[in-house]
C-alpha atoms as a PDB file:
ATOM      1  CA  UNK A   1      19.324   2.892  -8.097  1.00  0.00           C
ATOM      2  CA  UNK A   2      18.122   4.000 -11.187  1.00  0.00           C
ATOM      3  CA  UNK A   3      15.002   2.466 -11.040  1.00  0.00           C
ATOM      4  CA  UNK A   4      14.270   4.626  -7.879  1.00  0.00           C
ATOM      5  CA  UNK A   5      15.749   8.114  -9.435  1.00  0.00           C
ATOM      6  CA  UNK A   6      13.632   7.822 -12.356  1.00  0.00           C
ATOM      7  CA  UNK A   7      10.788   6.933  -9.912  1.00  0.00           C
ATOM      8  CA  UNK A   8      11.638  10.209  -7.676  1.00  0.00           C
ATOM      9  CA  UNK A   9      12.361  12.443 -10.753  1.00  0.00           C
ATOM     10  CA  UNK A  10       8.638  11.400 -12.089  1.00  0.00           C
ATOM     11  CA  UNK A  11       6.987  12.585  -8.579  1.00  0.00           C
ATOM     12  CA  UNK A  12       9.278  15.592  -8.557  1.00  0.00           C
ATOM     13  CA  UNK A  13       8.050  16.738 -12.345  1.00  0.00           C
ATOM     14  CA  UNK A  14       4.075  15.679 -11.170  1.00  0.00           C
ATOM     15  CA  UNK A  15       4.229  17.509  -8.163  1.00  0.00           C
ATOM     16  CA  UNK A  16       5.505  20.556 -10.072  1.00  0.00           C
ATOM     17  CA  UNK A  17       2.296  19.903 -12.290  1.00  0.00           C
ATOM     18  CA  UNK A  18      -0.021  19.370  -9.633  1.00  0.00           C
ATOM     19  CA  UNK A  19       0.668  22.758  -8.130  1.00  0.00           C
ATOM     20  CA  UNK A  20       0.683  24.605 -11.585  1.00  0.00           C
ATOM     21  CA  UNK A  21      -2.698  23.596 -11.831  1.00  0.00           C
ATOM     22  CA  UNK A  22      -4.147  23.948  -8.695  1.00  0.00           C
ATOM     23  CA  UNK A  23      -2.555  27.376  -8.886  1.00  0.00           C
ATOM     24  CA  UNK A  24      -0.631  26.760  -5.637  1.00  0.00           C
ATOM     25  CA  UNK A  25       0.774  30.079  -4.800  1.00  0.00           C
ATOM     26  CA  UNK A  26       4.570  30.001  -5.061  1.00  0.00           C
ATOM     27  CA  UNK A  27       5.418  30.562  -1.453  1.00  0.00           C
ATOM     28  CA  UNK A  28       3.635  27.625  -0.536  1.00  0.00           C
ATOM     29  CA  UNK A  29       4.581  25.460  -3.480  1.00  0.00           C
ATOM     30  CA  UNK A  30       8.393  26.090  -2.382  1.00  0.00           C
ATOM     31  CA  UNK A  31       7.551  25.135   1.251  1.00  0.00           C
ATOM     32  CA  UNK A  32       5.918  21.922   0.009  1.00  0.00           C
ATOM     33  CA  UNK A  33       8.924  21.019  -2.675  1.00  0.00           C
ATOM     34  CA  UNK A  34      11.516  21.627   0.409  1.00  0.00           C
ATOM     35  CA  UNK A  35       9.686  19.898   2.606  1.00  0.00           C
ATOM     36  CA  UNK A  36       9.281  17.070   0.202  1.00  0.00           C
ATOM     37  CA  UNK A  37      12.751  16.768  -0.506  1.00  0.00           C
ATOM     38  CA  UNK A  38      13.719  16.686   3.097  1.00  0.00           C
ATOM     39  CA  UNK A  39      12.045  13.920   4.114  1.00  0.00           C
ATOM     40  CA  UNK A  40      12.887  11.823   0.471  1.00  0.00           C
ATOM     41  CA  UNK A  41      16.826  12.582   2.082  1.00  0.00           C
ATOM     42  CA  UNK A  42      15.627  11.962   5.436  1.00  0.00           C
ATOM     43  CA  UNK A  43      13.841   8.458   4.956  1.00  0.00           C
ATOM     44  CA  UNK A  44      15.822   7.138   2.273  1.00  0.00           C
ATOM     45  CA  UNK A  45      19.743   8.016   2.669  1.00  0.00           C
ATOM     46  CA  UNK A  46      20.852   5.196   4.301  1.00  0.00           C
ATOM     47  CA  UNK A  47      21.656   1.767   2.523  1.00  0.00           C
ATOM     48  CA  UNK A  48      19.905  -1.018   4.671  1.00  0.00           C
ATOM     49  CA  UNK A  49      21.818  -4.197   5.529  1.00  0.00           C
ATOM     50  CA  UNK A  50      19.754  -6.283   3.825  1.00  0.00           C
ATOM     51  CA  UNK A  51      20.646  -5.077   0.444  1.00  0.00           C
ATOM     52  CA  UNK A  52      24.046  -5.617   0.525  1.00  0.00           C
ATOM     53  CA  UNK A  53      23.920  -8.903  -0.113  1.00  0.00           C
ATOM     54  CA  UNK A  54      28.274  -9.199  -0.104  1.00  0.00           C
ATOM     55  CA  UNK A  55      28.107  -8.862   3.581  1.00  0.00           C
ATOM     56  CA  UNK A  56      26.886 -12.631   3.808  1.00  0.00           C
ATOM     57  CA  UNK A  57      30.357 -13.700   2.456  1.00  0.00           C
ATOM     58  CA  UNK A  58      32.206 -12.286   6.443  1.00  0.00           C
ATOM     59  CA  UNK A  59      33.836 -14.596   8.566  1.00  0.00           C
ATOM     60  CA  UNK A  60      32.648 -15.120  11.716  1.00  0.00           C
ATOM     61  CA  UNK A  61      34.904 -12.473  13.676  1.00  0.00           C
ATOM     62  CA  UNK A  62      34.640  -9.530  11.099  1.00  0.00           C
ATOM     63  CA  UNK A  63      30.752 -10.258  11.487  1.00  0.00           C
ATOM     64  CA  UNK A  64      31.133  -9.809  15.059  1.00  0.00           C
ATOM     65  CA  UNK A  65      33.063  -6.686  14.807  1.00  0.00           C
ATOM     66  CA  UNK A  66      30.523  -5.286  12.194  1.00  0.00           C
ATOM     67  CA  UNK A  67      27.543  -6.030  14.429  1.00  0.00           C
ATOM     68  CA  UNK A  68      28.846  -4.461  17.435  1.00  0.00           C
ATOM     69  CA  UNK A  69      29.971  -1.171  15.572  1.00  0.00           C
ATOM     70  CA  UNK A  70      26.193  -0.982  13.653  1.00  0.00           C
ATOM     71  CA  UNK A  71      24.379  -1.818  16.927  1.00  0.00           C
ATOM     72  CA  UNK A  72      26.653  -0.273  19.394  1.00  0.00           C
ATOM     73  CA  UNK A  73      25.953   2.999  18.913  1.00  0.00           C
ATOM     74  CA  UNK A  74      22.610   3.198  19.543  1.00  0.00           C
ATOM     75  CA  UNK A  75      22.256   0.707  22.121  1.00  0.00           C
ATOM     76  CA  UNK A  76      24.825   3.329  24.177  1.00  0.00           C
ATOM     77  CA  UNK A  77      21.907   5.367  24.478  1.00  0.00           C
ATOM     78  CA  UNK A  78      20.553   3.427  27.445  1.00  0.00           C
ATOM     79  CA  UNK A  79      22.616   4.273  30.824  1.00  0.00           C
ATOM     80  CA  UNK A  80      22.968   0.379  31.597  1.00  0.00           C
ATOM     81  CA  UNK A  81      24.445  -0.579  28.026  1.00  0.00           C
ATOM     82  CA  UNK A  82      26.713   1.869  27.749  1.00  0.00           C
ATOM     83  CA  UNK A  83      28.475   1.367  31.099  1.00  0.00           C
ATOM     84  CA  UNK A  84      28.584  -2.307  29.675  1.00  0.00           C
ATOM     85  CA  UNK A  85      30.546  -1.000  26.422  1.00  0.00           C
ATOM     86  CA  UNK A  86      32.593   1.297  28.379  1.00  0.00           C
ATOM     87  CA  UNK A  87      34.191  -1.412  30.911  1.00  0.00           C
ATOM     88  CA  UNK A  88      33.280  -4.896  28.940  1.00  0.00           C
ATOM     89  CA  UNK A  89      33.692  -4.743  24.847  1.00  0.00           C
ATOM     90  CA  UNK A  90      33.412  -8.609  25.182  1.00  0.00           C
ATOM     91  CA  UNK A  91      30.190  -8.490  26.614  1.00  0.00           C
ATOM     92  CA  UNK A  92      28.978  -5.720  24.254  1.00  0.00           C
ATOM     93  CA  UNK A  93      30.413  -8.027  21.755  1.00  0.00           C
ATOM     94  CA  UNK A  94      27.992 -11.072  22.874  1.00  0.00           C
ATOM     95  CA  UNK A  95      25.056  -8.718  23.273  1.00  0.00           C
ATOM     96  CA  UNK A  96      25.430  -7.376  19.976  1.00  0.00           C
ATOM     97  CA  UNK A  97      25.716 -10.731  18.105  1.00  0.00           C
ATOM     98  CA  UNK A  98      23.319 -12.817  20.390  1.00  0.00           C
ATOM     99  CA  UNK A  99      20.294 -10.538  21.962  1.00  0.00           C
ATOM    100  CA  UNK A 100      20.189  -7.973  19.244  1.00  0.00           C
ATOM    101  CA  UNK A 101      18.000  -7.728  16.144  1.00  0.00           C
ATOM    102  CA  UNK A 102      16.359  -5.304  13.744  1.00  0.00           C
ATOM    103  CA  UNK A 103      12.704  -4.837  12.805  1.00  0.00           C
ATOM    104  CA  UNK A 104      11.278  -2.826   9.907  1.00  0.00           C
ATOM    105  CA  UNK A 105       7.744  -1.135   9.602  1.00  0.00           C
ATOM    106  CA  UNK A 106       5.753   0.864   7.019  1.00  0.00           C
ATOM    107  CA  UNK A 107       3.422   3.790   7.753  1.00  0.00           C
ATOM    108  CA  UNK A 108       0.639   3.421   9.913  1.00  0.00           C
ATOM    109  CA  UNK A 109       1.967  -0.592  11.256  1.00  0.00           C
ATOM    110  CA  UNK A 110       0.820  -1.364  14.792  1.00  0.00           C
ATOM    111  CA  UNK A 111       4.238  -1.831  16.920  1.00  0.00           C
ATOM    112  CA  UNK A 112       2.948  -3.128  20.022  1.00  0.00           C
ATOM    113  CA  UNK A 113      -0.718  -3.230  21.225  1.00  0.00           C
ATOM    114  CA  UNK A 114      -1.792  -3.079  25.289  1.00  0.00           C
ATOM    115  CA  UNK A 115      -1.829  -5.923  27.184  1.00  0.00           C
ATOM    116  CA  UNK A 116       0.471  -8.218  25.261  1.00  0.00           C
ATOM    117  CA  UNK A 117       3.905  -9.118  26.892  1.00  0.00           C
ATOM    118  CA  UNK A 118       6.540  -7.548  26.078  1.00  0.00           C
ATOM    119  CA  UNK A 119       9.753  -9.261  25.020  1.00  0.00           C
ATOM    120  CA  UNK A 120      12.490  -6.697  24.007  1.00  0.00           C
ATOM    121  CA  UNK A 121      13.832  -3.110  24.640  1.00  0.00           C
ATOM    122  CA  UNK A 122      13.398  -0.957  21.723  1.00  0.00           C
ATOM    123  CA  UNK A 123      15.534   1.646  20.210  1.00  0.00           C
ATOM    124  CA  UNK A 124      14.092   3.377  17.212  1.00  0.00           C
ATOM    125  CA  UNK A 125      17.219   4.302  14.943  1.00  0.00           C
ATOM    126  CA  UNK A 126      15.279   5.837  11.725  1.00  0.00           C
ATOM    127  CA  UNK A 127      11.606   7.440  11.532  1.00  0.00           C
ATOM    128  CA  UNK A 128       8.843   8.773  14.029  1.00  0.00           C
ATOM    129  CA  UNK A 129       6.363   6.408  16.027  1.00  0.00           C
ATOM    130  CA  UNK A 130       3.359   7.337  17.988  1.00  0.00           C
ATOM    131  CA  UNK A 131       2.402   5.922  21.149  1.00  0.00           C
ATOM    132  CA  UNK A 132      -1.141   6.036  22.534  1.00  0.00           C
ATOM    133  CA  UNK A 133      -2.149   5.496  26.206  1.00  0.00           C
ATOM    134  CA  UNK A 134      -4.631   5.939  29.142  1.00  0.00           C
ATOM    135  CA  UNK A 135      -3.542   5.776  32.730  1.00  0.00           C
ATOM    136  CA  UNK A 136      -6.045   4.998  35.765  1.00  0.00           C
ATOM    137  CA  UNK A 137      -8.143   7.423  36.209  1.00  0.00           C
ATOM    138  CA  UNK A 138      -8.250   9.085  32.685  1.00  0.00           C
ATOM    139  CA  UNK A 139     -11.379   9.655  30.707  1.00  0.00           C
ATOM    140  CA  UNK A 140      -9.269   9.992  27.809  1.00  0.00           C
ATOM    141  CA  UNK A 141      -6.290   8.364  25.727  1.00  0.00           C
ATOM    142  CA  UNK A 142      -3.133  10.324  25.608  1.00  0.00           C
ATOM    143  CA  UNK A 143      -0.399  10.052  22.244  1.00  0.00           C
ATOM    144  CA  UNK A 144       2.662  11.104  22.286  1.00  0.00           C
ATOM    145  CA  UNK A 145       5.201  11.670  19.407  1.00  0.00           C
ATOM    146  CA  UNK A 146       8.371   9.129  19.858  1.00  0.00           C
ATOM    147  CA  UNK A 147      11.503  10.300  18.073  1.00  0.00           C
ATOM    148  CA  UNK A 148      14.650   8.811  16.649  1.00  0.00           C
ATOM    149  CA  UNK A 149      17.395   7.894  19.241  1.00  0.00           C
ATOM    150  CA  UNK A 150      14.227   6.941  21.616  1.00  0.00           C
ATOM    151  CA  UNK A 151      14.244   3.867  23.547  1.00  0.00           C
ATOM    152  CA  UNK A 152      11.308   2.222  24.884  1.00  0.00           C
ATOM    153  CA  UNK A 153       9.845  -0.392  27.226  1.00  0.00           C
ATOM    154  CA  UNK A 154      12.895  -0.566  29.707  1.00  0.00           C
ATOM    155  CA  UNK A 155      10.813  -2.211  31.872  1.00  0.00           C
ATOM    156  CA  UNK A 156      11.131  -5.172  30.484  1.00  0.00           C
ATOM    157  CA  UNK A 157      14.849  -5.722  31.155  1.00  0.00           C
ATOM    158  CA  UNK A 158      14.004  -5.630  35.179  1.00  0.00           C
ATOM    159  CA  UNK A 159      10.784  -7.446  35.255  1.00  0.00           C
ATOM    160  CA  UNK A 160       7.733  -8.777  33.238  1.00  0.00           C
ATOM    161  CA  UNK A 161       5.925  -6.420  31.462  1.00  0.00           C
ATOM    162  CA  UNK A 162       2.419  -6.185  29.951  1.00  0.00           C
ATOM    163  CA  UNK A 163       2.043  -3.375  27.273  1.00  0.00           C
ATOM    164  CA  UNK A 164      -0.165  -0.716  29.078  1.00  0.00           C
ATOM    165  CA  UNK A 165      -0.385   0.874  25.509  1.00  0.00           C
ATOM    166  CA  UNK A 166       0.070   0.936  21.756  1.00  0.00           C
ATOM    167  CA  UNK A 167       1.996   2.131  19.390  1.00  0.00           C
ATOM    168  CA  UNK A 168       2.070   2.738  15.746  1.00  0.00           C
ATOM    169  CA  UNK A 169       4.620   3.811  13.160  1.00  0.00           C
ATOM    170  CA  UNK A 170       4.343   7.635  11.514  1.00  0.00           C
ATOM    171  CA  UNK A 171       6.166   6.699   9.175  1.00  0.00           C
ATOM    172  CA  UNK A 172       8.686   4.478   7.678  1.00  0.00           C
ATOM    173  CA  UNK A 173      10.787   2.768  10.540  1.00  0.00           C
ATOM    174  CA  UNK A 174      14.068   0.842  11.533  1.00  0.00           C
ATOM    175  CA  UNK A 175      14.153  -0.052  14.953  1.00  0.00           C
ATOM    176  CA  UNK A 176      17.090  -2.295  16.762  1.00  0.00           C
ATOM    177  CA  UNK A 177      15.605  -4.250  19.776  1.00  0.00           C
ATOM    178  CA  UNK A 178      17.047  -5.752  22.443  1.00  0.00           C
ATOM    179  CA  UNK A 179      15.725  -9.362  23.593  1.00  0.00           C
ATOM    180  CA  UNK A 180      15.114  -8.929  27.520  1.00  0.00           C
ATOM    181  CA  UNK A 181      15.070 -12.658  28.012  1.00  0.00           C
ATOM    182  CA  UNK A 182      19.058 -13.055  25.780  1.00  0.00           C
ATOM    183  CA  UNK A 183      19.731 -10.127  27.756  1.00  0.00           C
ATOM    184  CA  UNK A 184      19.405 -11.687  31.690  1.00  0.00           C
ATOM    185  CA  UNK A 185      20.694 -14.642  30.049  1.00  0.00           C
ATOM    186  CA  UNK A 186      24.021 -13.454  29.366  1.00  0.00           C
ATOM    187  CA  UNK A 187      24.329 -11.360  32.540  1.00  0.00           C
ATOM    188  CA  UNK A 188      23.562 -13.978  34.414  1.00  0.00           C
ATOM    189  CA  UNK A 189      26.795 -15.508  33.130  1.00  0.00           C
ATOM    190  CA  UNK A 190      28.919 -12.998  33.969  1.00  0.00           C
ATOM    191  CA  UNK A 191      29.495 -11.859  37.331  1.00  0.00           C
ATOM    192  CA  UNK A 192      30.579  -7.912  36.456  1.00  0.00           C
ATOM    193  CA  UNK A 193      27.692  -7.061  34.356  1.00  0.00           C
ATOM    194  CA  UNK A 194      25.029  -9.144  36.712  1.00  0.00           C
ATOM    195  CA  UNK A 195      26.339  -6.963  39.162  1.00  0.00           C
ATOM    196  CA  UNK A 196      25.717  -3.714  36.810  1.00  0.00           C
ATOM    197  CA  UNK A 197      22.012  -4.829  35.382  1.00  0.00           C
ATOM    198  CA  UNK A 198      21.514  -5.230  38.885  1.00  0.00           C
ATOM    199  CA  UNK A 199      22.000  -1.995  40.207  1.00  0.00           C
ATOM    200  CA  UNK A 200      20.220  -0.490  37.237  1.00  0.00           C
ATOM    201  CA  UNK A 201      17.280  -2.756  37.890  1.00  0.00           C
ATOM    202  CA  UNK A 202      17.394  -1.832  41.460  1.00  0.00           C
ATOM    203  CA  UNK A 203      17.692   1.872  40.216  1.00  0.00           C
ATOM    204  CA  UNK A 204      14.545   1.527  38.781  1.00  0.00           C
ATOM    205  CA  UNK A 205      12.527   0.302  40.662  1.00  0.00           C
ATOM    206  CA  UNK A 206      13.146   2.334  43.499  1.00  0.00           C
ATOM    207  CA  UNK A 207      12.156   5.222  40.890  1.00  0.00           C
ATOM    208  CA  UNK A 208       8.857   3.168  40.591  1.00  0.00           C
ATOM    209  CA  UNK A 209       8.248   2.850  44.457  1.00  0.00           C
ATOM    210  CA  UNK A 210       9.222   6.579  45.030  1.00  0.00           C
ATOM    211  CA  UNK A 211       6.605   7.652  41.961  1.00  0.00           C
ATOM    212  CA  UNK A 212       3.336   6.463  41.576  1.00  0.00           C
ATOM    213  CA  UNK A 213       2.950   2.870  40.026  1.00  0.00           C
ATOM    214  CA  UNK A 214       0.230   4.183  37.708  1.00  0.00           C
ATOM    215  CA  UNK A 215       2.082   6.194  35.887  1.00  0.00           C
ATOM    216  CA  UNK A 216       4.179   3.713  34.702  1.00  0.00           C
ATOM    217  CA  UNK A 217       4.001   3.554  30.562  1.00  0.00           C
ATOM    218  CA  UNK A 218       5.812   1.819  27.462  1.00  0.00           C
ATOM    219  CA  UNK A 219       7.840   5.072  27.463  1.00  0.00           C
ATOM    220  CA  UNK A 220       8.861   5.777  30.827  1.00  0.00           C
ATOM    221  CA  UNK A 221       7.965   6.516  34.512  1.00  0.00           C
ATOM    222  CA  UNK A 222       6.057   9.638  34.740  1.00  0.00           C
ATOM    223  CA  UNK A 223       5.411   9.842  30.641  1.00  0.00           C
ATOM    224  CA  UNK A 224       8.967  10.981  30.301  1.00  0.00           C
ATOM    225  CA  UNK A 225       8.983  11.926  26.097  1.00  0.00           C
ATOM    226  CA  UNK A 226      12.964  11.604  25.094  1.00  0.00           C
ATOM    227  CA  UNK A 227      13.691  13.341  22.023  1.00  0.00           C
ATOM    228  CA  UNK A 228      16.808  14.951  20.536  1.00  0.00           C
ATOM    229  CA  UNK A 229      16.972  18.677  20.151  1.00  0.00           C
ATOM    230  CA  UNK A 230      17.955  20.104  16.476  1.00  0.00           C
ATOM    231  CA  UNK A 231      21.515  19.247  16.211  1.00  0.00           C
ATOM    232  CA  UNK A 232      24.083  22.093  16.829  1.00  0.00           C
ATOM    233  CA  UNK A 233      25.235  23.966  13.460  1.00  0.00           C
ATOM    234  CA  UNK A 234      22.328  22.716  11.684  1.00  0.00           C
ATOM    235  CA  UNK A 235      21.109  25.440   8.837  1.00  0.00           C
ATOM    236  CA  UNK A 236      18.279  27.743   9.587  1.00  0.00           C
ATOM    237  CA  UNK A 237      16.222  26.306   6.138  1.00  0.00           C
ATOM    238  CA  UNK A 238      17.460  22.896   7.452  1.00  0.00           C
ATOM    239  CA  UNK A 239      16.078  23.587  11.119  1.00  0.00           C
ATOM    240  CA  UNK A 240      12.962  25.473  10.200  1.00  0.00           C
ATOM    241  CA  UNK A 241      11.906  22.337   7.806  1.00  0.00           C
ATOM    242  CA  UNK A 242      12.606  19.996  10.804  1.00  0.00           C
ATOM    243  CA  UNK A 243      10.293  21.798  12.715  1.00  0.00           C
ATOM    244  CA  UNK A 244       7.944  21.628  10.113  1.00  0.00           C
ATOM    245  CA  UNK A 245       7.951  18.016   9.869  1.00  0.00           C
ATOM    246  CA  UNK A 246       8.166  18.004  13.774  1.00  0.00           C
ATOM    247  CA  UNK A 247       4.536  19.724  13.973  1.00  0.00           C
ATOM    248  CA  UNK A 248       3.412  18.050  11.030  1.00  0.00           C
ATOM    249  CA  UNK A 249       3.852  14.395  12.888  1.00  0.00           C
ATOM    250  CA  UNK A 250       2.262  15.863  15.842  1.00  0.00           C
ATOM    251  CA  UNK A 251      -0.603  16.446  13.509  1.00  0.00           C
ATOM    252  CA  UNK A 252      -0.644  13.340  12.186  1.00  0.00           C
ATOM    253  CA  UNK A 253      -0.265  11.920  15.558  1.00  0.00           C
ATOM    254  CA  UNK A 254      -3.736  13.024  16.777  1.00  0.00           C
ATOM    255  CA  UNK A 255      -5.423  12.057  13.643  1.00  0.00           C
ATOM    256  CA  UNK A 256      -3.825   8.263  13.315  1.00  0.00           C
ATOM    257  CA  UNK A 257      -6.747   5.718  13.333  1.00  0.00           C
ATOM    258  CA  UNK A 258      -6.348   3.038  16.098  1.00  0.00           C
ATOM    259  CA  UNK A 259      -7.711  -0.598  16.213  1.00  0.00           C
ATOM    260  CA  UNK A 260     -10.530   0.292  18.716  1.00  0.00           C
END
């Protein structure tokens, strides 16, 4: 920890330098510090997992109570998984313990890249991804801006699935994924939540048959963009620097360098 503050006090005092210098005018140099400072709270407040190195020493059942309240949460997000939680904690229990696990990429890491199979459902818990595609018919490649408490490539739960895109981290992310092979695996087993997965699988693809098959992506039928809204009671400095960051991702979204 103090390794790190002296590290983010010596960027604070060199930025302040930087723009003294450059003769930054003072407007912009307190957008820039705020903005700074946001995302250093943004990126970095949370204590991962993997540094607390006491939570090895948990018996088996406080692990599995631990897992399901970390991974819970976000995994509630889809429709299908939080009816599970709602009517089978046991379930959510297994599928937090067995089918769930984390994955961790820098700036500018290739996620996923078209055409390989897919294996898991994604749910990005911390950071911004961006997610490049071209449906049939296009001259062009589309990207879109994926934001935290997104999930992607549902498809995979109901059926195999080929990445018709790619995607690439915007910055530093934590994602929690969901293996779609565990997944059928321990439905299967249980009568109640086979019958659940398969009315959400049947759900879906009637959503498929009714749209047009094309415009199926890694994101969604119909290149539906899920994102959450500025939270309610958030300050107006608070709001007006996630909107900064917000545009400046978009930015940074068309500009990414791909692979091809």
């Amino acid at each position: 920890v103090w390794t790190a503050n002296r590290y983010n006090n010596t960027q604070h005092l060199l930025l302040k330098k930087f723009l003294y210098q450059n003769q930054v005018s003072r407007s912009l140099g307190s957008r820039i510090t705020r903005y700074v400072d946001f995302v250093l709270e943004l990126r970095h407040k949370r204590v991962h997992v993997s540094k607390v190195h006491f939570l090895s020493f948990l018996s088996g059942p406080l692990h599995i109570e631990l897992q399901t309240e970390l991974f819970g949460p976000p995994l509630c997000g889809h429709p299908c998984l939080n009816q599970v939680h709602a009517t089978n904690m046991p379930l959510m229990r297994e599928i937090c313990t067995t089918a769930v696990s984390t994955q961790n990429f820098a700036k500018n890491d290739g996620v996923f890249h078209r055409g390989v199979e897919a294996k898991s459902l994604l749910f990005l818990t911390l950071g911004t991804l961006v997610y490049r595609f071209k449906t049939e018919g296009q001259l062009r490649s589309k990207t879109v801006r994926v934001n935290t408490g997104t999930w992607c490539v549902e498809a995979v739960l109901w059926m195999p699935w080929m990445h018709v895109g790619e995607m690439k981290a915007l910055s530093e992310v934590d994602m929690v994924t969901v293996s779609s092979a565990k997944f059928r695996e321990i439905c299967e087993g249980n009568g109640e939540a086979y019958q659940v997965a398969r009315g959400y699988a049947f759900s879906f693809w009637q959503e498929v048959q009714e749209g047009d098959v094309d415009q199926i992506t890694d994101i969604g039928i119909g290149h539906q963009r899920f994102s959450k809204g500025t939270p309610r009671g958030t300050a107006s400095s608070k709001a007006g620097t996630l909107a900064e960051l917000a545009h400046a991702e978009d930015v940074q979204a068309q500009l990414i360098q791909w692979d091809d």
